[in-house]
N, C-alpha and C. Protein backbone atom coordinates (compact mmCIF):
# COMPACT_ATOMS: atom_id res chain seq x y z
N UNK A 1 128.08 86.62 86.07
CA UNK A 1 127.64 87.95 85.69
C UNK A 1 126.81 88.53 86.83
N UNK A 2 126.64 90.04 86.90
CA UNK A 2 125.66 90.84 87.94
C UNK A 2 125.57 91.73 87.19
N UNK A 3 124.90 92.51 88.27
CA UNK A 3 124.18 93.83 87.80
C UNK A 3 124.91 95.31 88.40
N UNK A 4 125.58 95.80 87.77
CA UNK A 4 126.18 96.98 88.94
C UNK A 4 124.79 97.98 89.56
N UNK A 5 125.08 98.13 90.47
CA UNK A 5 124.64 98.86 91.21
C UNK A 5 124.37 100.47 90.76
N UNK A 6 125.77 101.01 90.17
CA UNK A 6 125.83 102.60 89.51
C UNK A 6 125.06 102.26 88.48
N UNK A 7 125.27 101.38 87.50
CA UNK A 7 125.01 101.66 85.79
C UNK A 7 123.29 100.89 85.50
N UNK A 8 123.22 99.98 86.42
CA UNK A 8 122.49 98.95 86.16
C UNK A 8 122.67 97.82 85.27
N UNK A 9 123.67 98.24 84.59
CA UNK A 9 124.32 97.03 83.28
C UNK A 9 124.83 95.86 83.67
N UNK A 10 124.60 94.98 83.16
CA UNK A 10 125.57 93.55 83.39
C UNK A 10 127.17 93.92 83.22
N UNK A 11 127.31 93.38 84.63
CA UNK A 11 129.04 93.42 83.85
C UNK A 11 129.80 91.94 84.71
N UNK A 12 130.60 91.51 84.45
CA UNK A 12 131.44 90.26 84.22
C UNK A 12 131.79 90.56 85.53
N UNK A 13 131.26 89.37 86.89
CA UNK A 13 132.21 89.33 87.88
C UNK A 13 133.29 89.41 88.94
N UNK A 14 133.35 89.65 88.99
CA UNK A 14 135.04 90.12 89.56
C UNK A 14 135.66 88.54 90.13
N UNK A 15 136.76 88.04 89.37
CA UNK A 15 137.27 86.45 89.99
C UNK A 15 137.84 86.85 91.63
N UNK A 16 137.37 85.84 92.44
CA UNK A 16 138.13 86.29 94.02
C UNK A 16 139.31 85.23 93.68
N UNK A 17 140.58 85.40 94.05
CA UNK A 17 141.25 84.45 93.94
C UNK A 17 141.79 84.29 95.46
N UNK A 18 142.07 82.98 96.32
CA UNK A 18 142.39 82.83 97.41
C UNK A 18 143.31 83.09 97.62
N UNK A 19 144.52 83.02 98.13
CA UNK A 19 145.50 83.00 98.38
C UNK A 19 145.84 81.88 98.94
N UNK A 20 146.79 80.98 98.53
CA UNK A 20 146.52 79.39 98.49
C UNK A 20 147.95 78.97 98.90
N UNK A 21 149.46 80.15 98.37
CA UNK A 21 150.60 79.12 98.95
C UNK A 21 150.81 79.97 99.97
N UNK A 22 151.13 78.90 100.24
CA UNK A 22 151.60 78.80 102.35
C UNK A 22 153.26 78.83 102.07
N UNK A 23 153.38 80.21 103.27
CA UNK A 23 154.73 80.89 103.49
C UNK A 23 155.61 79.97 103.89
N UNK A 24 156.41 79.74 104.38
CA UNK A 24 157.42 79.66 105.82
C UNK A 24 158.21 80.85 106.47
N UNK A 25 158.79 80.76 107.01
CA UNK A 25 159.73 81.91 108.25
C UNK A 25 160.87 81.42 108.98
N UNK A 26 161.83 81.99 107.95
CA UNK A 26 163.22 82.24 108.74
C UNK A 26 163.67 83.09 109.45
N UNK A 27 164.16 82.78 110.73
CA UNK A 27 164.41 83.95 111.61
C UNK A 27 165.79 84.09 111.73
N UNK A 28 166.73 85.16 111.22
CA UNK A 28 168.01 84.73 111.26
C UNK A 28 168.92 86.22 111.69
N UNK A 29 169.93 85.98 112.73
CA UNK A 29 170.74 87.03 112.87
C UNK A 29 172.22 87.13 112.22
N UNK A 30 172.79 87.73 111.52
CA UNK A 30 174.42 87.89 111.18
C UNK A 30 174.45 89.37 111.13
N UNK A 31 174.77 90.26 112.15
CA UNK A 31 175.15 91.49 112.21
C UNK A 31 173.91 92.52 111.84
N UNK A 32 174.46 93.58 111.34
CA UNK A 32 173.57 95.22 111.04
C UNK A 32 172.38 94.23 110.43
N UNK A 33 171.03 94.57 110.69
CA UNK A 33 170.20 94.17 109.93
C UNK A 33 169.36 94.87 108.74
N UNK A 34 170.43 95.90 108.66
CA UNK A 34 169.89 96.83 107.62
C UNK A 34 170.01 95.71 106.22
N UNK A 35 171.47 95.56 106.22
CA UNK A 35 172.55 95.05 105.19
C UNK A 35 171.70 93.71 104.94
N UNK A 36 171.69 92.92 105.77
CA UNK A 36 170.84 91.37 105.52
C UNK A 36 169.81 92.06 105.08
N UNK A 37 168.73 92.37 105.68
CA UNK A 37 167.15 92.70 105.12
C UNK A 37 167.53 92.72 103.10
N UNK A 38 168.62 93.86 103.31
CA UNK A 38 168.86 94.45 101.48
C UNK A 38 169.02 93.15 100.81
N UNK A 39 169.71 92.48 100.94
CA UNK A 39 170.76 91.20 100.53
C UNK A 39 169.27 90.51 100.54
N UNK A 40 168.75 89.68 101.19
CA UNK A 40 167.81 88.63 101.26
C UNK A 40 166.08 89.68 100.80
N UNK A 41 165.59 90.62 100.79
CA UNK A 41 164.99 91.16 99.71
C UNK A 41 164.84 91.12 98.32
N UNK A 42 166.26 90.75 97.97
CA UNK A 42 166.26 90.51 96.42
C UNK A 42 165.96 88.87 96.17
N UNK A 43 166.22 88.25 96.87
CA UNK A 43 166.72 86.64 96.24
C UNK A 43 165.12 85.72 96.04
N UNK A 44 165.03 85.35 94.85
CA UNK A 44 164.36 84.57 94.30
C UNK A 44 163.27 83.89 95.31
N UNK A 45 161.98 83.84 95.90
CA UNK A 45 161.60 82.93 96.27
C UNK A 45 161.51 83.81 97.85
N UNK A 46 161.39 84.85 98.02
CA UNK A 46 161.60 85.50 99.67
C UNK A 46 159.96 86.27 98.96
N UNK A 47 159.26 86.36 99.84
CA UNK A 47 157.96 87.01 99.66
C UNK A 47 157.82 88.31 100.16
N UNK A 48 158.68 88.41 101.94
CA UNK A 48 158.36 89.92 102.57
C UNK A 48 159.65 89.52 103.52
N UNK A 49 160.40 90.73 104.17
CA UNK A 49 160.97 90.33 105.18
C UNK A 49 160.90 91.89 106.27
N UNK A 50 161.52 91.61 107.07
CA UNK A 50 161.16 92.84 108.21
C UNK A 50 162.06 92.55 109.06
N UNK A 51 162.67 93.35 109.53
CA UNK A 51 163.65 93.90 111.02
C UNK A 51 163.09 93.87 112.35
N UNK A 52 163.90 93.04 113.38
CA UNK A 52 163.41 93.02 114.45
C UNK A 52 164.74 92.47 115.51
N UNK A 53 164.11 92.21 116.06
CA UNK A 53 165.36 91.51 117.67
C UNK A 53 164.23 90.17 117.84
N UNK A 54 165.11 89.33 118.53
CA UNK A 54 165.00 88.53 119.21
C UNK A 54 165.87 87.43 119.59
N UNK A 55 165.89 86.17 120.75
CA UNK A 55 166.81 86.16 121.42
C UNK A 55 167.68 86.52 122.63
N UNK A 56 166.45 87.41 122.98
CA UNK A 56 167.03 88.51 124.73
C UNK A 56 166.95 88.20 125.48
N UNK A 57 166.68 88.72 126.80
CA UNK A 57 166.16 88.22 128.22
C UNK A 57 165.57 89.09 128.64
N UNK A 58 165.24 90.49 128.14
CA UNK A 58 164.53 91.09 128.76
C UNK A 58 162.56 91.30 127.88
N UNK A 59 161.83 91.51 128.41
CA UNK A 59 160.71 91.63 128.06
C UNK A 59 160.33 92.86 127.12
N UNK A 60 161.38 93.98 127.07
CA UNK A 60 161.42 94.77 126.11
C UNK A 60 162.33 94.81 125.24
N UNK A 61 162.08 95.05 123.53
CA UNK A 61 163.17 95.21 122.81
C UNK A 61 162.80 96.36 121.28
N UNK A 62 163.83 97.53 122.19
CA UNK A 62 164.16 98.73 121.40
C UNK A 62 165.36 99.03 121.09
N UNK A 63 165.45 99.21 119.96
CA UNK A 63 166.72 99.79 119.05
C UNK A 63 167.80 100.22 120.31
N UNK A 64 167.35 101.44 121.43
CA UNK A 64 168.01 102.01 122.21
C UNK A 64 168.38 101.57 123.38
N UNK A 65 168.01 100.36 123.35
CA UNK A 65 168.29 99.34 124.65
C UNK A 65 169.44 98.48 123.72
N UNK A 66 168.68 97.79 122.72
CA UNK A 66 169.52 96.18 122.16
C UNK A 66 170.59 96.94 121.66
N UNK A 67 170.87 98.40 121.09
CA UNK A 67 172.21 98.28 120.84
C UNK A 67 173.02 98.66 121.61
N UNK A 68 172.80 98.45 122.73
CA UNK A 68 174.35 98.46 124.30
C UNK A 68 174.62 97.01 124.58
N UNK A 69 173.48 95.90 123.98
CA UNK A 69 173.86 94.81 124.05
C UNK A 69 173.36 94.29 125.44
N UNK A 70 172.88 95.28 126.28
CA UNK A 70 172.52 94.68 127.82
C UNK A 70 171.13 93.60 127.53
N UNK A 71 170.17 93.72 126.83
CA UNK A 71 168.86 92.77 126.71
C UNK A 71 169.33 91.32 126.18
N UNK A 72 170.82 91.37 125.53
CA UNK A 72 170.79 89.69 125.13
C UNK A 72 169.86 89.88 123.69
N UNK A 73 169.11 90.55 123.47
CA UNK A 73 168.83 90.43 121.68
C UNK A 73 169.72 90.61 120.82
N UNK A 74 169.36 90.25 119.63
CA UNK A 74 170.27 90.19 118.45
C UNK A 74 169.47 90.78 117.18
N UNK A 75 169.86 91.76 116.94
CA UNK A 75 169.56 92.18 115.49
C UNK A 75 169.28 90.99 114.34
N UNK A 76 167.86 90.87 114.10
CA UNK A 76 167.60 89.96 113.60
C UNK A 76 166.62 90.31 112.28
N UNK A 77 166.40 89.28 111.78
CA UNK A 77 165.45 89.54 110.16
C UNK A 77 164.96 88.40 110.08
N UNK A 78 163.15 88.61 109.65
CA UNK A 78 162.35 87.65 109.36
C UNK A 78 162.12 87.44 108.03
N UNK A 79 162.68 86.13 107.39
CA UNK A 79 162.37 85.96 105.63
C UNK A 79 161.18 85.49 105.72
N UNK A 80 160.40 85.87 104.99
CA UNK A 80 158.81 85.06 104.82
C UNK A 80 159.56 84.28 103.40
N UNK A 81 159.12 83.28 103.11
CA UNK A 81 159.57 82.55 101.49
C UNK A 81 158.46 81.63 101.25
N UNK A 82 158.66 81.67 99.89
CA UNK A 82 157.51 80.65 99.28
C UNK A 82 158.16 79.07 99.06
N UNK A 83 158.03 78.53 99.77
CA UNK A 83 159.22 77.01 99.54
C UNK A 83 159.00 76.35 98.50
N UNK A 84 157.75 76.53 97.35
CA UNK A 84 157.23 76.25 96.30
C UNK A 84 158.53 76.84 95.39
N UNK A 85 159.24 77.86 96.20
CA UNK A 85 160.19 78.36 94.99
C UNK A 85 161.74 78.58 95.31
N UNK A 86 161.59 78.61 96.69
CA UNK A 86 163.18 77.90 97.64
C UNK A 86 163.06 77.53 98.50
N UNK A 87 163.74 77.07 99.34
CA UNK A 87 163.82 76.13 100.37
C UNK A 87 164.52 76.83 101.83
N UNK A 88 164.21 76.41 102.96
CA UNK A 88 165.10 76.84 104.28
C UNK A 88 166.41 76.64 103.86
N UNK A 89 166.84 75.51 103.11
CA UNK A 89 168.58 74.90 102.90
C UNK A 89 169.03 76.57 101.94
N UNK A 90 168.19 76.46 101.24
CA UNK A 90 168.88 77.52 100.55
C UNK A 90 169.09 79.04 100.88
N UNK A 91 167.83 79.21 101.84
CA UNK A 91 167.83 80.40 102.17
C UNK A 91 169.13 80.53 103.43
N UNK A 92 169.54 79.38 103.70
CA UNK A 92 170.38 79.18 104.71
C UNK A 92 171.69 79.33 104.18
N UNK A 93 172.11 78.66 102.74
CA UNK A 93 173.12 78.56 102.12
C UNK A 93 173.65 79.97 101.46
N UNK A 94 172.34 81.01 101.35
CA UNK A 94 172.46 82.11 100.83
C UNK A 94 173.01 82.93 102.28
N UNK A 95 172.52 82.70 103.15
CA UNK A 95 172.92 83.35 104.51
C UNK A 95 174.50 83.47 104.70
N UNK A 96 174.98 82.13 104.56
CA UNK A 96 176.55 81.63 105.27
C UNK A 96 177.14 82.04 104.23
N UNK A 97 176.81 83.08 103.27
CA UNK A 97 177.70 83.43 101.96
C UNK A 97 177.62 84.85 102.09
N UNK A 98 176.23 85.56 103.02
CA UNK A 98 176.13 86.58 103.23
C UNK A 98 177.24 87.41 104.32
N UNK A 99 177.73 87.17 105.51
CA UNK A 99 178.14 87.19 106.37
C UNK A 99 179.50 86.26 106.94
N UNK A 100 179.38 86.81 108.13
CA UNK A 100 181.26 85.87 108.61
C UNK A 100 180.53 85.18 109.50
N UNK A 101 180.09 83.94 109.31
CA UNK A 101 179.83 82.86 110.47
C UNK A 101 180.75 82.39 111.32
N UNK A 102 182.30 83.08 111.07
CA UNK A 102 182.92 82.39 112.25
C UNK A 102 183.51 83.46 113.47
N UNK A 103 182.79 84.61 113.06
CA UNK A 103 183.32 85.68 114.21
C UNK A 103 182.31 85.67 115.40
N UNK A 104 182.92 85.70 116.61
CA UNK A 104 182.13 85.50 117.80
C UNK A 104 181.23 86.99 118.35
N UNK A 105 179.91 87.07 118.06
CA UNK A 105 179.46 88.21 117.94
C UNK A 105 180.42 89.72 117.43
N UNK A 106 180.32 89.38 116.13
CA UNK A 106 180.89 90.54 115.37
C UNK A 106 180.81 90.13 114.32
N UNK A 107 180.14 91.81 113.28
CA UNK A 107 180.38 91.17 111.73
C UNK A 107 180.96 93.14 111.34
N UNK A 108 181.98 93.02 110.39
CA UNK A 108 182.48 94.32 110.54
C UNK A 108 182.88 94.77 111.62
N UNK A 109 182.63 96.00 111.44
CA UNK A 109 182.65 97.30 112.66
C UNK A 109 182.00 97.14 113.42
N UNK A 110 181.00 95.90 113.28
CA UNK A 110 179.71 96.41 114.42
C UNK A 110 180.36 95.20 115.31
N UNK A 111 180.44 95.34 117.01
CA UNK A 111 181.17 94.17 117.92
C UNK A 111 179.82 94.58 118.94
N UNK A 112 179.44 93.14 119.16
CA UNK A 112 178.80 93.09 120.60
C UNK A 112 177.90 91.81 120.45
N UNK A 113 177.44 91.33 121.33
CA UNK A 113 176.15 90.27 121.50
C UNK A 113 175.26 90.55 120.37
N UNK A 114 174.48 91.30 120.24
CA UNK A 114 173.43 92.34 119.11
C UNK A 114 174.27 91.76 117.94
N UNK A 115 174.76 91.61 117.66
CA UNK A 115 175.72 91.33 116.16
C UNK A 115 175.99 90.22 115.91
N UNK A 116 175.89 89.27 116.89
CA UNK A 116 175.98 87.55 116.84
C UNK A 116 175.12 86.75 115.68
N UNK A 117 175.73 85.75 115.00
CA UNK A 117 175.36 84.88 113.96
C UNK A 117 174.57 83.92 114.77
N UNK A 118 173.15 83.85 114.52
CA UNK A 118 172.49 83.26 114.58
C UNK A 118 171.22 82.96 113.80
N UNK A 119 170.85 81.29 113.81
CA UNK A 119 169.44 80.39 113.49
C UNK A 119 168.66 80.63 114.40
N UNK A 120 167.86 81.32 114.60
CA UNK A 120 166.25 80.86 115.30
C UNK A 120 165.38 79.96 114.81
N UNK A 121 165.49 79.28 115.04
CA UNK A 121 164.71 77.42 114.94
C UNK A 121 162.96 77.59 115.22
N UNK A 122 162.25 77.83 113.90
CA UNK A 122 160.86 77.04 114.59
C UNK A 122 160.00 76.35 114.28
N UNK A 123 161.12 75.28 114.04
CA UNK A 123 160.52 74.22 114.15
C UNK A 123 161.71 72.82 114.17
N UNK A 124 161.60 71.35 114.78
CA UNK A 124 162.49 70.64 114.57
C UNK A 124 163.22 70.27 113.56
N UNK A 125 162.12 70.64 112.33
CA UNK A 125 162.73 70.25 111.25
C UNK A 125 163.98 71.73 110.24
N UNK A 126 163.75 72.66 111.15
CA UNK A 126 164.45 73.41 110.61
C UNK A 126 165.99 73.43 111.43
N UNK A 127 165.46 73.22 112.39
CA UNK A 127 167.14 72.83 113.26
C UNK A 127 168.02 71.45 112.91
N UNK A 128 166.78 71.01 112.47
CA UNK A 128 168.06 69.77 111.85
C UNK A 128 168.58 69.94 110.41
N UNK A 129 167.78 70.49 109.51
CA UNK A 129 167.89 71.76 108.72
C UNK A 129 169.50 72.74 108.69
N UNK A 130 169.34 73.35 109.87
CA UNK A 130 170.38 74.02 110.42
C UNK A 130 171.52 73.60 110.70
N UNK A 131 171.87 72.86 111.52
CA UNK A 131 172.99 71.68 111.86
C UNK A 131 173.43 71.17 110.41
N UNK A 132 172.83 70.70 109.65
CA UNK A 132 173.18 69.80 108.54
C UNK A 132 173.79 70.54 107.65
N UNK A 133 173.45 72.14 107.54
CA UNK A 133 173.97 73.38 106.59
C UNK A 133 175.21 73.64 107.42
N UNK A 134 175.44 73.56 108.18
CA UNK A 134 176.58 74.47 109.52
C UNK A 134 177.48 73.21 109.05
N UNK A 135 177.21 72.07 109.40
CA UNK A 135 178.33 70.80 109.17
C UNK A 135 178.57 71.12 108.12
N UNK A 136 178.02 71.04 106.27
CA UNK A 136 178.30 71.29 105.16
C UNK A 136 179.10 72.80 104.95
N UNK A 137 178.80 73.79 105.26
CA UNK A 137 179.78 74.74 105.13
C UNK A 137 180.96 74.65 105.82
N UNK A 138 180.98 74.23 107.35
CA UNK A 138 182.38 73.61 107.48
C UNK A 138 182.71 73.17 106.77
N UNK A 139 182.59 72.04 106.19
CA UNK A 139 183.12 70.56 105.56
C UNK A 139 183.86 71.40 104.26
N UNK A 140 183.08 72.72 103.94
CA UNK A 140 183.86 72.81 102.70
C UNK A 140 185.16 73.59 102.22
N UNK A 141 185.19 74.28 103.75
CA UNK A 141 186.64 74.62 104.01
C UNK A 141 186.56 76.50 103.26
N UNK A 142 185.16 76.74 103.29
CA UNK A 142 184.90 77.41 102.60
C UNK A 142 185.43 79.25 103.44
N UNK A 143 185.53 78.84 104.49
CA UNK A 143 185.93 79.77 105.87
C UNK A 143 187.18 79.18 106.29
N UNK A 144 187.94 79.51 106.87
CA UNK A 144 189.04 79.36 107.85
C UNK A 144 189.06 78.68 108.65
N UNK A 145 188.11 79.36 109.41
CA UNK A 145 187.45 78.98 110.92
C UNK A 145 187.19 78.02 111.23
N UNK A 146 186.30 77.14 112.23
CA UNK A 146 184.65 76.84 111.85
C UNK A 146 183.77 78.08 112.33
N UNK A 147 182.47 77.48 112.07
CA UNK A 147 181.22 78.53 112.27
C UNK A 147 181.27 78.12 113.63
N UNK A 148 180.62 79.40 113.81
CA UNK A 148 180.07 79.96 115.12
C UNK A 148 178.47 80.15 115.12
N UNK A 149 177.98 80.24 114.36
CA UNK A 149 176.74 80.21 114.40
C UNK A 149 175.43 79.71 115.58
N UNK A 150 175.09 80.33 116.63
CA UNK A 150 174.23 79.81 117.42
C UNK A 150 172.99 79.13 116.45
N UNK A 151 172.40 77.62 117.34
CA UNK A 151 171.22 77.31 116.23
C UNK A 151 170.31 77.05 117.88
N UNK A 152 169.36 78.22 117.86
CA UNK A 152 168.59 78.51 119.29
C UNK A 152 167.00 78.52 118.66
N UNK A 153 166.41 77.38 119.46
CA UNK A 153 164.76 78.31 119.42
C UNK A 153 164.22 79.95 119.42
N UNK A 154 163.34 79.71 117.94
CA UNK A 154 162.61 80.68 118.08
C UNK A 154 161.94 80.89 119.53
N UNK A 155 161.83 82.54 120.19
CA UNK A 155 160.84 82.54 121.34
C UNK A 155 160.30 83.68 120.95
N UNK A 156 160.53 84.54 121.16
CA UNK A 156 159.68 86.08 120.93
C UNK A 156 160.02 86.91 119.70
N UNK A 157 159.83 88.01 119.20
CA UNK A 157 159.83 88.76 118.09
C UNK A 157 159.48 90.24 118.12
N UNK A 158 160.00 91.19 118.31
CA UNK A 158 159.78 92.38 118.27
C UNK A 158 160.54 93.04 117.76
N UNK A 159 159.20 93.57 116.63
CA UNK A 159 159.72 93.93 115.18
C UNK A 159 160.18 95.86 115.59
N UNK A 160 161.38 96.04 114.52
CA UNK A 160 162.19 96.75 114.92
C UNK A 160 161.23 98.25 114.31
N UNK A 161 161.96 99.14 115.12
CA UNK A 161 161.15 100.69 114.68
C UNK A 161 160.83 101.09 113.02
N UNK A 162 160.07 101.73 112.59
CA UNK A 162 159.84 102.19 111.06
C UNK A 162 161.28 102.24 110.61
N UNK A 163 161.93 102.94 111.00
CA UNK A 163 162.92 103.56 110.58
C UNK A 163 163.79 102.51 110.30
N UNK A 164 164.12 101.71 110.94
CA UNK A 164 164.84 100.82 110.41
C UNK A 164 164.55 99.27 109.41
N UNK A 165 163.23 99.84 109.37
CA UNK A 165 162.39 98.86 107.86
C UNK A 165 162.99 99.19 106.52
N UNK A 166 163.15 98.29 105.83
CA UNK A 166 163.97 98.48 104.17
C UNK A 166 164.57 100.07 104.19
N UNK A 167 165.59 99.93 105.30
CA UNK A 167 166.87 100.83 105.59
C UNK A 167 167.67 101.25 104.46
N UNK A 168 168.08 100.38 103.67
CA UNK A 168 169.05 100.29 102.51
C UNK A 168 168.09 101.21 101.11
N UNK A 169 166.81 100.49 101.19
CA UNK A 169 165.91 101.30 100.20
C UNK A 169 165.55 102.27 100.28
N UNK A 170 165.74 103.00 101.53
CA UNK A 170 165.25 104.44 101.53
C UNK A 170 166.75 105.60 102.08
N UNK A 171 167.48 104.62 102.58
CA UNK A 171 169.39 105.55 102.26
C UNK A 171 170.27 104.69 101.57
N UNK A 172 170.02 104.62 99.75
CA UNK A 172 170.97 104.09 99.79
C UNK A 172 172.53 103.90 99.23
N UNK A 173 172.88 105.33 100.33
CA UNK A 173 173.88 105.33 100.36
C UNK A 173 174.53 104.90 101.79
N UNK A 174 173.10 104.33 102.91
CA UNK A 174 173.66 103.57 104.31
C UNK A 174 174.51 102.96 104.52
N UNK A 175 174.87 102.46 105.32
CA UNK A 175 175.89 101.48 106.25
C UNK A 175 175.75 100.17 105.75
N UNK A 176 176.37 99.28 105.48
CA UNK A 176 176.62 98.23 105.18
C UNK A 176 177.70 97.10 105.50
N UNK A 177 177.62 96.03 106.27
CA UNK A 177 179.16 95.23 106.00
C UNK A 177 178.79 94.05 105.51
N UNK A 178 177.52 93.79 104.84
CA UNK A 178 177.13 92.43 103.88
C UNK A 178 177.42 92.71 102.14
N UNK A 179 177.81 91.69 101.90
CA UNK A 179 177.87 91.34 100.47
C UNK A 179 178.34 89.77 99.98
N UNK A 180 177.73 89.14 99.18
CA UNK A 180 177.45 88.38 98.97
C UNK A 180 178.96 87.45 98.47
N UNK A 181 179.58 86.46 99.25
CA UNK A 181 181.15 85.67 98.42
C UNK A 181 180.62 84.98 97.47
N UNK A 182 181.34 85.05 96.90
CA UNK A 182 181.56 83.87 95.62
C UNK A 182 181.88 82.66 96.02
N UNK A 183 181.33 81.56 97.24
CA UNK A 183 181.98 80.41 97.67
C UNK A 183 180.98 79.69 97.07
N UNK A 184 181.14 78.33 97.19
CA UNK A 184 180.26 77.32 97.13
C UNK A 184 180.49 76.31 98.51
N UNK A 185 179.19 75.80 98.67
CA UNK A 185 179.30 74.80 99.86
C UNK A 185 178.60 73.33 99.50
């Protein structure tokens, strides 16, 4: 109990509560990152996610550079998740259902480097993580192909302009070439 300050009356505390579960971060590219951001926004157990590049070679990365494809970035999306309520495997398993893991930078309409299927790894245990999901969706014959999927260290992160933050939620009648198969792996 205290004393407010305005009234002078006792009044009941205010509880601080900490904030106590600890995130993780998937960094993952498969094409437009409008379409992923929408898709992995909804799914069970994702806390925040956000648009960005990374993966380049150059020290800058803007929308108007990475999409000629000259910087080597890749249209990418950061899942924050609560692993208390899913896991990297799954958020991974939800990925390779999202997209065409076996096209060599291209998903749809969109063709170039910038559009490439990729894991950004950060940490060992998520690359082995990675590998072990990539073997299992092969294995299940669930694609044609095999995957193509690059599985590369995380290095840098530069998060993409306003405008292309929860894209889908504010046009959505936007661009899209994600939607979710009906496979199992």
């Amino acid at each position: 109990m205290g004393v407010s300050q305005a009234t002078g009356k006792t009044v009941a505390a205010k509880k601080e509560t900490a904030m106590t579960t600890k995130t993780e971060i998937a960094t993952l590219a498969g094409g437009c990152f409008w379409g992923v951001e929408e898709l992995f926004r909804k799914e069970p157990g994702v806390v925040h996610t956000e648009v960005g590049y990374t993966g380049g070679t150059t020290d800058n990365a803007i929308y108007n550079l990475v999409k000629t494809g000259v910087t080597g970035h890749a249209e990418s999306i950061q899942v924050e998740f609560d692993p208390s309520k899913t896991s990297f495997e799954k958020i991974l398993l939800f990925f390779f259902k999202m997209h065409d893991p076996t096209t060599v930078n291209r998903q749809g309409n969109d063709i170039g480097t910038q559009y490439r299927s990729a894991i950004f790894y950060h940490s060992e245990e998520q690359k082995k993580t990675a590998e072990q999901v990539i073997a299992r969706v092969d294995k299940s014959g669930a694609w044609k192909k095999p995957v193509v999927t690059e599985v590369v260290p995380f290095k840098k992160w530069w998060k993409a302009e306003d405008f292309h933050q929860d894209y889908l939620q504010k046009n959505p009648d936007g661009y899209t070439c994600h939607f979710v198969r009906k496979v199992d792996f």
